[in-house]
PDB file of N, CA and C in Angstrom:
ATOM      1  N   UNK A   1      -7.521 -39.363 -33.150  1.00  0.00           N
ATOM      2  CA  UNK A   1      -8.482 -38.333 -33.467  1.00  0.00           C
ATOM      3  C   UNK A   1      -7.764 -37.020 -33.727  1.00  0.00           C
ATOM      4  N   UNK A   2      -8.449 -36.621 -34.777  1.00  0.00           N
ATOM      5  CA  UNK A   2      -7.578 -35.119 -35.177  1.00  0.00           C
ATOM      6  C   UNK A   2      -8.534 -34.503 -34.622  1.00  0.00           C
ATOM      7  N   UNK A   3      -8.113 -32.819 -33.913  1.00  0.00           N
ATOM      8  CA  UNK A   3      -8.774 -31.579 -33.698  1.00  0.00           C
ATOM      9  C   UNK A   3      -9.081 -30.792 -34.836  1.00  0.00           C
ATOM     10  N   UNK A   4     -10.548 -30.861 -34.538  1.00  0.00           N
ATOM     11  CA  UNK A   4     -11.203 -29.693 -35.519  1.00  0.00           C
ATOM     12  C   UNK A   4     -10.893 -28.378 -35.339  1.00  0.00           C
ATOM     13  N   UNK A   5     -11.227 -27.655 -36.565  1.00  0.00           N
ATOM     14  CA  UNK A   5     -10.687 -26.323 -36.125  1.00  0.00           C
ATOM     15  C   UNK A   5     -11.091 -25.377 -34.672  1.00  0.00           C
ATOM     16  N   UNK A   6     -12.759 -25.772 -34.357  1.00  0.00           N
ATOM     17  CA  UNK A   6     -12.788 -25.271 -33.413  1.00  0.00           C
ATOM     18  C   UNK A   6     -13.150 -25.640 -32.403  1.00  0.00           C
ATOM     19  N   UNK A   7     -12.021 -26.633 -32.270  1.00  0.00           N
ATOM     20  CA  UNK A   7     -11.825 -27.266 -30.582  1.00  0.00           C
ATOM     21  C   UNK A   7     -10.924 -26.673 -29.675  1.00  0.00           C
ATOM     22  N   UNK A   8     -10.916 -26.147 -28.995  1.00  0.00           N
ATOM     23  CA  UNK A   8     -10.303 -25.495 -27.889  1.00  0.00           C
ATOM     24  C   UNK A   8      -9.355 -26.587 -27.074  1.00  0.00           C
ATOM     25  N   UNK A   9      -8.362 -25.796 -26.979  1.00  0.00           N
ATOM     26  CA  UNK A   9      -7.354 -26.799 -26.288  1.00  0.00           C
ATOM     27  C   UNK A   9      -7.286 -26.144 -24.731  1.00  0.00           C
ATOM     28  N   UNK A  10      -7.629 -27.205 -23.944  1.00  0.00           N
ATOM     29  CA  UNK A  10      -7.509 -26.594 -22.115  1.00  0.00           C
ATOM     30  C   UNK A  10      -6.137 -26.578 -21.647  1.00  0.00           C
ATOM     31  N   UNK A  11      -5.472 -25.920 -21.183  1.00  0.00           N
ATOM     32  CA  UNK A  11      -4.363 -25.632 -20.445  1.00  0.00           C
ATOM     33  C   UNK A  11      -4.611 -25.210 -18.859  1.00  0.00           C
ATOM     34  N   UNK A  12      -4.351 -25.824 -18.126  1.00  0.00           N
ATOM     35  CA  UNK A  12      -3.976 -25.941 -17.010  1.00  0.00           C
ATOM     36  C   UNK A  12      -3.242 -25.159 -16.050  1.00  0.00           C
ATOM     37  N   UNK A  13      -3.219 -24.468 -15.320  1.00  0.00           N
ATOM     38  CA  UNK A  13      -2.810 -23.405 -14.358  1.00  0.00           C
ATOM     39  C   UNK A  13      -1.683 -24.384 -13.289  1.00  0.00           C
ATOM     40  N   UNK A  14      -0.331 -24.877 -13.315  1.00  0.00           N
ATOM     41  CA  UNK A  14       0.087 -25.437 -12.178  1.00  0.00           C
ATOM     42  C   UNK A  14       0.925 -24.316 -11.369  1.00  0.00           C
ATOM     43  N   UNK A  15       0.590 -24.133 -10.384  1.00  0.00           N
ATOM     44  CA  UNK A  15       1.152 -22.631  -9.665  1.00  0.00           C
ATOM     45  C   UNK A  15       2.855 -23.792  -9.182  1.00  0.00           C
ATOM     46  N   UNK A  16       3.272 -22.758  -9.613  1.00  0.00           N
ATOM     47  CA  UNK A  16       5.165 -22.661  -9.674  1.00  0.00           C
ATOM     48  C   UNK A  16       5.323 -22.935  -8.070  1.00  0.00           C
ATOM     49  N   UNK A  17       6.346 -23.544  -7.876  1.00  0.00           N
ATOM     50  CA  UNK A  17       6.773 -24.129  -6.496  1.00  0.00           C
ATOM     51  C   UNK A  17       7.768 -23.101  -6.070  1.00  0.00           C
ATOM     52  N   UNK A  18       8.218 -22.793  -4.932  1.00  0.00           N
ATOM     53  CA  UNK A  18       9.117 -22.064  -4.695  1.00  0.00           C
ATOM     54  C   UNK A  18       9.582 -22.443  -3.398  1.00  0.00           C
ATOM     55  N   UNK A  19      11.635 -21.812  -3.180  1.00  0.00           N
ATOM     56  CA  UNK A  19      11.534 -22.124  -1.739  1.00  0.00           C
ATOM     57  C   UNK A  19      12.093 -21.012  -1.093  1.00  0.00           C
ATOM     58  N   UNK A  20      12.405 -20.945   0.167  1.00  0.00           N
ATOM     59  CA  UNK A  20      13.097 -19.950   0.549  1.00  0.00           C
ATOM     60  C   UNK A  20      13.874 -20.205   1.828  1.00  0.00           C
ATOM     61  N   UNK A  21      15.059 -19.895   2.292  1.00  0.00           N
ATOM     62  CA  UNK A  21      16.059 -19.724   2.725  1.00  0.00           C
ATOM     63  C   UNK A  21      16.290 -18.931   3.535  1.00  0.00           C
ATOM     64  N   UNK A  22      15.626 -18.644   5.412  1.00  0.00           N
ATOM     65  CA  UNK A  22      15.516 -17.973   5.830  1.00  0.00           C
ATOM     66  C   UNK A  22      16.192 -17.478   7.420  1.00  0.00           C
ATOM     67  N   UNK A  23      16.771 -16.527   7.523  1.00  0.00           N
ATOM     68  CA  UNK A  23      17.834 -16.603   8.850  1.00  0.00           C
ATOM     69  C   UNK A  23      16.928 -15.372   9.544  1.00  0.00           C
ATOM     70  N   UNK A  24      16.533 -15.709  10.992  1.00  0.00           N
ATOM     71  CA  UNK A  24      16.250 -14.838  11.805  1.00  0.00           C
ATOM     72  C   UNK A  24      16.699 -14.477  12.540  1.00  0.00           C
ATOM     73  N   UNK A  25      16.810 -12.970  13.006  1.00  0.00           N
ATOM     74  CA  UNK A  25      17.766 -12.947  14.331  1.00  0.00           C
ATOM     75  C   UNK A  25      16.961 -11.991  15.010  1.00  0.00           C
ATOM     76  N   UNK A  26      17.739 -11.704  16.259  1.00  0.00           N
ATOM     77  CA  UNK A  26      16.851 -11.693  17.581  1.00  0.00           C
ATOM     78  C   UNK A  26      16.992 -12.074  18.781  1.00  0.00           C
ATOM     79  N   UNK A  27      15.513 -11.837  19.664  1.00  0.00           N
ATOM     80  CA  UNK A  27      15.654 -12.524  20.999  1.00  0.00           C
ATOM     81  C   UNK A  27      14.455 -13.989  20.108  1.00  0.00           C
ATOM     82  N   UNK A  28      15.274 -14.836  19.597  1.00  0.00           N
ATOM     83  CA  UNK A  28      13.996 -15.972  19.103  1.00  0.00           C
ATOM     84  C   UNK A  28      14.511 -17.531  19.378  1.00  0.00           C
ATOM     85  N   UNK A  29      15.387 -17.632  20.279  1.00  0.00           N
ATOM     86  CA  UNK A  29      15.603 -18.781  20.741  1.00  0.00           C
ATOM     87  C   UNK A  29      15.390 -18.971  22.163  1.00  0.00           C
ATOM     88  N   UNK A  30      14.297 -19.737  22.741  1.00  0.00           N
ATOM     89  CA  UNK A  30      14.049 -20.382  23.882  1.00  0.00           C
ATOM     90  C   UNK A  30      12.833 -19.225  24.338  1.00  0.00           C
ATOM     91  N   UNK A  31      12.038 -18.883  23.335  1.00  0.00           N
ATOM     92  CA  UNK A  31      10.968 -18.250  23.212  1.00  0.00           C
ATOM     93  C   UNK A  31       9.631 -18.833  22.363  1.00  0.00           C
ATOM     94  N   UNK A  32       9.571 -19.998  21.901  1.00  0.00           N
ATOM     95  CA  UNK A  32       8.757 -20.742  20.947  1.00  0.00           C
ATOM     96  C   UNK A  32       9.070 -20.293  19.670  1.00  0.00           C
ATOM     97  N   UNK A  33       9.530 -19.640  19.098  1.00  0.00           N
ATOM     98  CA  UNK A  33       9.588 -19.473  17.978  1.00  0.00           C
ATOM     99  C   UNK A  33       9.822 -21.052  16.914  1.00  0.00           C
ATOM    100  N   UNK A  34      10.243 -21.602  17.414  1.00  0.00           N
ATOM    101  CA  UNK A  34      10.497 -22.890  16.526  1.00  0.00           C
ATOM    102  C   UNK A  34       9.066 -23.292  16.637  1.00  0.00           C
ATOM    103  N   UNK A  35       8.409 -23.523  17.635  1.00  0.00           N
ATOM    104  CA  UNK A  35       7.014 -23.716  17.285  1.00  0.00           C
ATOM    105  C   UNK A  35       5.692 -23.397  16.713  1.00  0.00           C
ATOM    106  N   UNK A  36       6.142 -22.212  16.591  1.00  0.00           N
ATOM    107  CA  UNK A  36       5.425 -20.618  16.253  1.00  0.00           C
ATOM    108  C   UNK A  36       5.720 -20.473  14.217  1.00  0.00           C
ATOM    109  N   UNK A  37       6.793 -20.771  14.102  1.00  0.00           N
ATOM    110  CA  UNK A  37       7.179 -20.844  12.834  1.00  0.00           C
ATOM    111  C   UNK A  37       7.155 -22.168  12.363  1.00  0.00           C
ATOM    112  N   UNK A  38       6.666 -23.402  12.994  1.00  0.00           N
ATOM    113  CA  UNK A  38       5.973 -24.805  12.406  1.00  0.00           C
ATOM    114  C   UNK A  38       4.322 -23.991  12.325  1.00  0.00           C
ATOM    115  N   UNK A  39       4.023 -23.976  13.268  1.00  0.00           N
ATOM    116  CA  UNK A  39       2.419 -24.153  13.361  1.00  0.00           C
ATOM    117  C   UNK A  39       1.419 -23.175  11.845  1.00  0.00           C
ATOM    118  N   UNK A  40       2.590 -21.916  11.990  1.00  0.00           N
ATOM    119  CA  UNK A  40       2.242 -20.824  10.914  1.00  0.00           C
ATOM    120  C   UNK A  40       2.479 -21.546   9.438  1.00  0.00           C
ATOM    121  N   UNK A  41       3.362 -22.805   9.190  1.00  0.00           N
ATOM    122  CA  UNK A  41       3.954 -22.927   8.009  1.00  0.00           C
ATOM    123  C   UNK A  41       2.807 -24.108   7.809  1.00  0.00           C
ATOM    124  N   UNK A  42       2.319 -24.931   8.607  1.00  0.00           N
ATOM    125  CA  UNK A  42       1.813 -25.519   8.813  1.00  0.00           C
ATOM    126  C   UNK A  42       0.087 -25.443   8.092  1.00  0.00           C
ATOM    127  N   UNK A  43      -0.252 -24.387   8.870  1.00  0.00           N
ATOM    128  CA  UNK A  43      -1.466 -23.305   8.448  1.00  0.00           C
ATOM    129  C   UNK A  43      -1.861 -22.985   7.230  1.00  0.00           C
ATOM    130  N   UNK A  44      -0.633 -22.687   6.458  1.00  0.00           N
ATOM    131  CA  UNK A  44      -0.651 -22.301   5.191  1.00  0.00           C
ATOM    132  C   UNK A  44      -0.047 -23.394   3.987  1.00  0.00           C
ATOM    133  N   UNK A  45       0.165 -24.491   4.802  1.00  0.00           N
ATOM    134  CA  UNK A  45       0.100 -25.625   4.771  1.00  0.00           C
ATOM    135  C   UNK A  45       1.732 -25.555   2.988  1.00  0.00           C
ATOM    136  N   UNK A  46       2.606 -24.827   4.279  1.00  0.00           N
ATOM    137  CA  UNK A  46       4.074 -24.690   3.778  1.00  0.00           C
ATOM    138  C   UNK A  46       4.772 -26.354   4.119  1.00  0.00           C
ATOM    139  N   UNK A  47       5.780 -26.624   3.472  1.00  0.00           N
ATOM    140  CA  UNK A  47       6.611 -28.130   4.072  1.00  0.00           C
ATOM    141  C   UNK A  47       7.570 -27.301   4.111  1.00  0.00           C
ATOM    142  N   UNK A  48       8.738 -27.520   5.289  1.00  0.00           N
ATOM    143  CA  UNK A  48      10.238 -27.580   5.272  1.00  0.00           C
ATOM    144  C   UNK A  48      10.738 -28.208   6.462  1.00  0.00           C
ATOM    145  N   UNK A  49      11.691 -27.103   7.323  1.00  0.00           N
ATOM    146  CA  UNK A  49      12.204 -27.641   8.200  1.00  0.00           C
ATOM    147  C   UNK A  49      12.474 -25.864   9.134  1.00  0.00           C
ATOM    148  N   UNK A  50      12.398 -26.143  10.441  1.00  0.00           N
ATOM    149  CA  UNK A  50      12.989 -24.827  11.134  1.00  0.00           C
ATOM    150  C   UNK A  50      14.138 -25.471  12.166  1.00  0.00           C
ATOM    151  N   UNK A  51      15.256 -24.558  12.443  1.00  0.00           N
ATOM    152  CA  UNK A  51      16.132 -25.101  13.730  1.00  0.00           C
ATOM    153  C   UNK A  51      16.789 -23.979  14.015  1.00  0.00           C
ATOM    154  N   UNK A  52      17.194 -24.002  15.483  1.00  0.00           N
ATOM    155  CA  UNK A  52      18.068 -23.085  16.261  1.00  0.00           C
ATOM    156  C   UNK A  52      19.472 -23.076  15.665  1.00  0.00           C
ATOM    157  N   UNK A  53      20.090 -22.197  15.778  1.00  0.00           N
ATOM    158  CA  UNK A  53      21.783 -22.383  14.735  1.00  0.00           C
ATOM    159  C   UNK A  53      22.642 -21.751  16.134  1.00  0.00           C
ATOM    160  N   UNK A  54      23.786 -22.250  16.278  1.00  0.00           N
ATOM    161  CA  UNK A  54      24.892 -21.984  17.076  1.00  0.00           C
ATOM    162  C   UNK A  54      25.283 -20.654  17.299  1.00  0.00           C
ATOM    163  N   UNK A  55      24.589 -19.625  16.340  1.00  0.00           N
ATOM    164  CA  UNK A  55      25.007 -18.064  17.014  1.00  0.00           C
ATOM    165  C   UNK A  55      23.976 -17.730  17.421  1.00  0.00           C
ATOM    166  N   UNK A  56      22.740 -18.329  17.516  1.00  0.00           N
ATOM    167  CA  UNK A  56      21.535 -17.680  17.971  1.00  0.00           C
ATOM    168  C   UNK A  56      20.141 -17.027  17.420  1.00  0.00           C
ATOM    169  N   UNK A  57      20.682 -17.789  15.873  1.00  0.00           N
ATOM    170  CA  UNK A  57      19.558 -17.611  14.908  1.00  0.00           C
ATOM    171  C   UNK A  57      18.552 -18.660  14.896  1.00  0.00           C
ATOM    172  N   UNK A  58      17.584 -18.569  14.163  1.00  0.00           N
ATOM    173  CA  UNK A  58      16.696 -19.612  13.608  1.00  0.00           C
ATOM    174  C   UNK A  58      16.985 -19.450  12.355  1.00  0.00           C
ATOM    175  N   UNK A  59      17.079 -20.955  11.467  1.00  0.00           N
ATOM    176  CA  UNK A  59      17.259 -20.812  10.515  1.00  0.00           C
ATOM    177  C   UNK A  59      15.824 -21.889   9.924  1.00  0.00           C
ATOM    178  N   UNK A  60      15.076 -21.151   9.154  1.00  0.00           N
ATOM    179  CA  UNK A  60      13.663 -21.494   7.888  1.00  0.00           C
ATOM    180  C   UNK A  60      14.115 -22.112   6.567  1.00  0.00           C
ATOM    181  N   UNK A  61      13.867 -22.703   6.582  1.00  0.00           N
ATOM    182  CA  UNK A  61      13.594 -23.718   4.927  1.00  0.00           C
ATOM    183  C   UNK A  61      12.229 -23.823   4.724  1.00  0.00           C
ATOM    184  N   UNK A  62      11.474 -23.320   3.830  1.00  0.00           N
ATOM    185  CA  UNK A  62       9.904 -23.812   3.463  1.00  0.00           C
ATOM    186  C   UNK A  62      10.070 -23.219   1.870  1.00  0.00           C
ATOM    187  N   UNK A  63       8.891 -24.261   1.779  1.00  0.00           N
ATOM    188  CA  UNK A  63       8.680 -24.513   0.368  1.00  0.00           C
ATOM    189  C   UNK A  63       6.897 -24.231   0.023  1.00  0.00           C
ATOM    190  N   UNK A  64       6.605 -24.127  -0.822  1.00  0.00           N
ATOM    191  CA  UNK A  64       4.962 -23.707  -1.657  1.00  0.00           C
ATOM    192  C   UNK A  64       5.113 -22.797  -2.651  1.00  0.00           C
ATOM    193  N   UNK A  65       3.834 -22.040  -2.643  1.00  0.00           N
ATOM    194  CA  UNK A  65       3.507 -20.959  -3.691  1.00  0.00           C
ATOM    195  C   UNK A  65       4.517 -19.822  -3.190  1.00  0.00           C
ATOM    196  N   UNK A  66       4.929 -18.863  -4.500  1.00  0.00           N
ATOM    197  CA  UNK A  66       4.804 -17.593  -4.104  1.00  0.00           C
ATOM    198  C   UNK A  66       4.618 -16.647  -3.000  1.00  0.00           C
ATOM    199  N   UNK A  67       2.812 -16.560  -3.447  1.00  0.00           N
ATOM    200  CA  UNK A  67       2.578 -15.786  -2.595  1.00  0.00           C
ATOM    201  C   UNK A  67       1.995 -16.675  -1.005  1.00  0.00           C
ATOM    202  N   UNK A  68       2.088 -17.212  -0.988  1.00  0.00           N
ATOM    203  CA  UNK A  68       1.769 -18.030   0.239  1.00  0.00           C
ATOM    204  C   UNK A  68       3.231 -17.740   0.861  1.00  0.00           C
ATOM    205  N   UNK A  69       4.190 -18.436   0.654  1.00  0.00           N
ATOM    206  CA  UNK A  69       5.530 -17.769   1.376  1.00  0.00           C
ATOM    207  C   UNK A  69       5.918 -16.632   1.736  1.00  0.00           C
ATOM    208  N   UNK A  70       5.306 -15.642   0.657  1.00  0.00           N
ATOM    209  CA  UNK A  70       5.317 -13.985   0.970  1.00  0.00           C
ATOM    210  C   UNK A  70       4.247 -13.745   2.237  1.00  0.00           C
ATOM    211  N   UNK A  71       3.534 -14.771   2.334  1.00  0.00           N
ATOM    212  CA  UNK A  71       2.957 -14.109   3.525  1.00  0.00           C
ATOM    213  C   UNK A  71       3.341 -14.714   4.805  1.00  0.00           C
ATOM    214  N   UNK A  72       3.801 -15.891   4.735  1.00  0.00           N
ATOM    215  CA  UNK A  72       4.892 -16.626   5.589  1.00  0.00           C
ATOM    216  C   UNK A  72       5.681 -15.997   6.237  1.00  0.00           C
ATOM    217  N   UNK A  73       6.761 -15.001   5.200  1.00  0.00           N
ATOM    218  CA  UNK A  73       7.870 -14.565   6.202  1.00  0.00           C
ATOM    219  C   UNK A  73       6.924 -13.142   6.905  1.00  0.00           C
ATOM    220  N   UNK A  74       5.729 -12.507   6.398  1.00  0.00           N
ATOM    221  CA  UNK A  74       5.282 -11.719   6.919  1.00  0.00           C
ATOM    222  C   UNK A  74       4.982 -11.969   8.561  1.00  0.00           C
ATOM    223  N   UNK A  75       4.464 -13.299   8.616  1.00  0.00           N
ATOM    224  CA  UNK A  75       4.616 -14.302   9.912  1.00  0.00           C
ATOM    225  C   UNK A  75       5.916 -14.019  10.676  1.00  0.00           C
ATOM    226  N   UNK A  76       7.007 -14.264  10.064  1.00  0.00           N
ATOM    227  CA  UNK A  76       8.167 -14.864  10.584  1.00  0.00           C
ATOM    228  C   UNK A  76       8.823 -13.373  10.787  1.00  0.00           C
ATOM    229  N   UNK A  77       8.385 -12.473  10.485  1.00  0.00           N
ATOM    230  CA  UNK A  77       8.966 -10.571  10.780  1.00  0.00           C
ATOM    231  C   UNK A  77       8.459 -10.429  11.704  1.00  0.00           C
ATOM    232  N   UNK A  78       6.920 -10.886  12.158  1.00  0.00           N
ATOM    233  CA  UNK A  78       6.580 -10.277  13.373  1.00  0.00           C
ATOM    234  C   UNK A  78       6.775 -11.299  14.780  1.00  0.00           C
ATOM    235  N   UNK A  79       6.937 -12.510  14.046  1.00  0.00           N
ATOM    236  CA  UNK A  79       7.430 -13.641  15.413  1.00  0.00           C
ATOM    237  C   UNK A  79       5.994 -13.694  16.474  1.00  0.00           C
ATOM    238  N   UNK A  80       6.518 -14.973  16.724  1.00  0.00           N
ATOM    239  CA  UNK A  80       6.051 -14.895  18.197  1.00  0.00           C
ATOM    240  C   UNK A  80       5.465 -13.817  19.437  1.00  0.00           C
ATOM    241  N   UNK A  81       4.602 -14.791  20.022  1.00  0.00           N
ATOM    242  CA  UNK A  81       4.702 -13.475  21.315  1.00  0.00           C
ATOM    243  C   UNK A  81       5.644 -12.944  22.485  1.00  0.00           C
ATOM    244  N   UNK A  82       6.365 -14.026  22.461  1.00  0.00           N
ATOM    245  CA  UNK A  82       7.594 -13.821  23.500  1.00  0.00           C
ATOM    246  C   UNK A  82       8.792 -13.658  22.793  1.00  0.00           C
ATOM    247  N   UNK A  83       9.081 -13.181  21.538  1.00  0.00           N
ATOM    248  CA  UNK A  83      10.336 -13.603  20.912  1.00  0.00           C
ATOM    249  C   UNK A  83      10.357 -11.642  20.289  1.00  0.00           C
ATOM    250  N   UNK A  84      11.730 -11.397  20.352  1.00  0.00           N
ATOM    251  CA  UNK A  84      11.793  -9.851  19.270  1.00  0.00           C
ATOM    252  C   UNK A  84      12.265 -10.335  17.749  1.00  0.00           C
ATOM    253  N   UNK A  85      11.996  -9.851  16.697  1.00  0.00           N
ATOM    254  CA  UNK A  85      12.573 -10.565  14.998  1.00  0.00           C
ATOM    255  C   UNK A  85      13.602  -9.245  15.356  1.00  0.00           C
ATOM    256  N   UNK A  86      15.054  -8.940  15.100  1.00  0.00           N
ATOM    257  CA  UNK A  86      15.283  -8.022  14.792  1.00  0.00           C
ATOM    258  C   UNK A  86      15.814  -7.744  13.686  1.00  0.00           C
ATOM    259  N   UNK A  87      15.851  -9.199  12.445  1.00  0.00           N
ATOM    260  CA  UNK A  87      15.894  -9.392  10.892  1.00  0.00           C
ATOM    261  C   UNK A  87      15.723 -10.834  10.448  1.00  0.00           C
ATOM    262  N   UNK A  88      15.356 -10.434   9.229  1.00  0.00           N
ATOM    263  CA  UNK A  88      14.813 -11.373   8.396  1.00  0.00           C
ATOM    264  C   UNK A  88      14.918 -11.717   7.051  1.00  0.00           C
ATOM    265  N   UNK A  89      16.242 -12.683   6.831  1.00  0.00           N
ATOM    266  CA  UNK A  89      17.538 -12.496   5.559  1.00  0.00           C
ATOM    267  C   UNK A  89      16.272 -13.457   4.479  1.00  0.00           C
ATOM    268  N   UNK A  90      16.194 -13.435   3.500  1.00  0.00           N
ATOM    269  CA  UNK A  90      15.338 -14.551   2.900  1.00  0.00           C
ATOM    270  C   UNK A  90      16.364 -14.645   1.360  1.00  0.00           C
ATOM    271  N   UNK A  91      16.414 -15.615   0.774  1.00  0.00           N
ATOM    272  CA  UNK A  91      17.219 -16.340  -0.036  1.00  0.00           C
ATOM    273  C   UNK A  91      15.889 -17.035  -1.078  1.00  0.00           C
ATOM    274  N   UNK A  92      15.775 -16.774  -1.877  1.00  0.00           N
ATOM    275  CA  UNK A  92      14.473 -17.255  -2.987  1.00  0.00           C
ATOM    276  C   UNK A  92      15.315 -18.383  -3.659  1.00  0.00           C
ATOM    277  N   UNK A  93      14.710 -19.595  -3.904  1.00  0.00           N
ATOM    278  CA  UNK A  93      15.276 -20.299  -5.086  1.00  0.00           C
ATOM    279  C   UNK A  93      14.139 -21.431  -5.360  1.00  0.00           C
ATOM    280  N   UNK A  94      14.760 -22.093  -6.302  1.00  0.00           N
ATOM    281  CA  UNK A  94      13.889 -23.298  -7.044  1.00  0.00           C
ATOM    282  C   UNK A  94      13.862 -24.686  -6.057  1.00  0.00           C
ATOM    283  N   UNK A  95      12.762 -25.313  -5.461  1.00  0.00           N
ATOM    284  CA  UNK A  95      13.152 -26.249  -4.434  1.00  0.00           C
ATOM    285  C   UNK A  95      14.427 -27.246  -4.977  1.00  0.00           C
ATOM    286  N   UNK A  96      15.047 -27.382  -3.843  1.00  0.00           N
ATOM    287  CA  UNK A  96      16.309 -28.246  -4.366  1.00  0.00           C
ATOM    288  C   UNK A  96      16.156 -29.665  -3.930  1.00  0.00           C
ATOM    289  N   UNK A  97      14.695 -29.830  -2.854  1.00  0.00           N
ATOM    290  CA  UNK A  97      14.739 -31.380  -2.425  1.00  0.00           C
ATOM    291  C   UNK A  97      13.237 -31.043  -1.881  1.00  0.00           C
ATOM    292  N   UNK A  98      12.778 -32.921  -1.415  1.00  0.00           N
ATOM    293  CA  UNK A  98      11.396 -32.448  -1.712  1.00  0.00           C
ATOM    294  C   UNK A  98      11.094 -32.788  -0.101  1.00  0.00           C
ATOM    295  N   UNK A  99      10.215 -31.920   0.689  1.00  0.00           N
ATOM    296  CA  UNK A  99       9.543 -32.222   1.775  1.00  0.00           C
ATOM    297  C   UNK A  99       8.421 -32.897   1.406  1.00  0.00           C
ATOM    298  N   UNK A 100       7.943 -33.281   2.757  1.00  0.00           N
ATOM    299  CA  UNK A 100       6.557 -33.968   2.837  1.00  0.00           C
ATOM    300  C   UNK A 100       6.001 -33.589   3.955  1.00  0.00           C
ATOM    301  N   UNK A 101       6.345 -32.708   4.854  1.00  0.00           N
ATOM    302  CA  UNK A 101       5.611 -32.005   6.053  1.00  0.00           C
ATOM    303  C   UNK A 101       6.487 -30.490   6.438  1.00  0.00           C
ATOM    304  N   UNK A 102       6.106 -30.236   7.451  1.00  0.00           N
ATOM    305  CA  UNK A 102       6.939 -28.927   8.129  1.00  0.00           C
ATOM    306  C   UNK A 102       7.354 -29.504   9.362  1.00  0.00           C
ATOM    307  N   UNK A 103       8.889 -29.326   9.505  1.00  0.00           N
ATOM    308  CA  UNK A 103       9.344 -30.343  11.260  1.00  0.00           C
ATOM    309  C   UNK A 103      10.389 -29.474  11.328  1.00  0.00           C
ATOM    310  N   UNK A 104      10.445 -29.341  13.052  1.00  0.00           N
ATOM    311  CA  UNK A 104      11.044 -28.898  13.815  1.00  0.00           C
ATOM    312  C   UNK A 104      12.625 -29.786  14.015  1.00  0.00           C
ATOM    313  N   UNK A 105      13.642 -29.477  13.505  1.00  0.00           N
ATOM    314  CA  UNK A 105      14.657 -30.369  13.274  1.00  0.00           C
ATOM    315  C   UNK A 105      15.840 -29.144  14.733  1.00  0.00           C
ATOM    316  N   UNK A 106      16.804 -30.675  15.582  1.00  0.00           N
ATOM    317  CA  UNK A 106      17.129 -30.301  16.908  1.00  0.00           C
ATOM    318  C   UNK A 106      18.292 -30.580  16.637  1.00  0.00           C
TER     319      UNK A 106
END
């Protein structure tokens, strides 16, 4: 079938994937924060991975929209209730591998 002249062609909106790359530092280990930064990623229904790192950071991997992540690390600046953020490095890029949930990796 050929298109008539005035058939409208639908195009589709697929919102762009994004990930980000995130180091926290602080008082945020052995304060929930690993749980605190699942449950929030979770919510907004982000996939990656969070874990404690050997100098005392948390280090974030999540993946989604844009602006859904922008409001993510807005999460992840103010932390927990028992935890201080005292920075929050973020690294933007194109997902490089694919999740299927948000997990707490030990």
């Amino acid at each position: 079938m050929s298109q008539g002249k005035h058939e409208k062609k639908v195009r589709y909106s697929i919102p762009m994937q994004k990930q980000i790359e995130c180091k926290i530092t602080g008082r945020v280990q052995l304060v929930m924060f690993r749980d605190f930064a699942q449950r929030k990623a979770r919510a907004l229904k982000l996939v990656g991975t969070v874990q404690n790192m050997p100098d005392g950071s948390v280090r974030v991997g999540a993946q989604g929209e844009e602006s859904v992540l922008q409001k993510y690390i807005g999460h992840l600046k103010k932390g927990s209730v028992l935890s201080r953020v005292d920075g929050v490095e973020v690294v933007w890029a194109s997902p490089a591998s694919v999740f299927t949930d948000f997990q707490i990796l030990y």
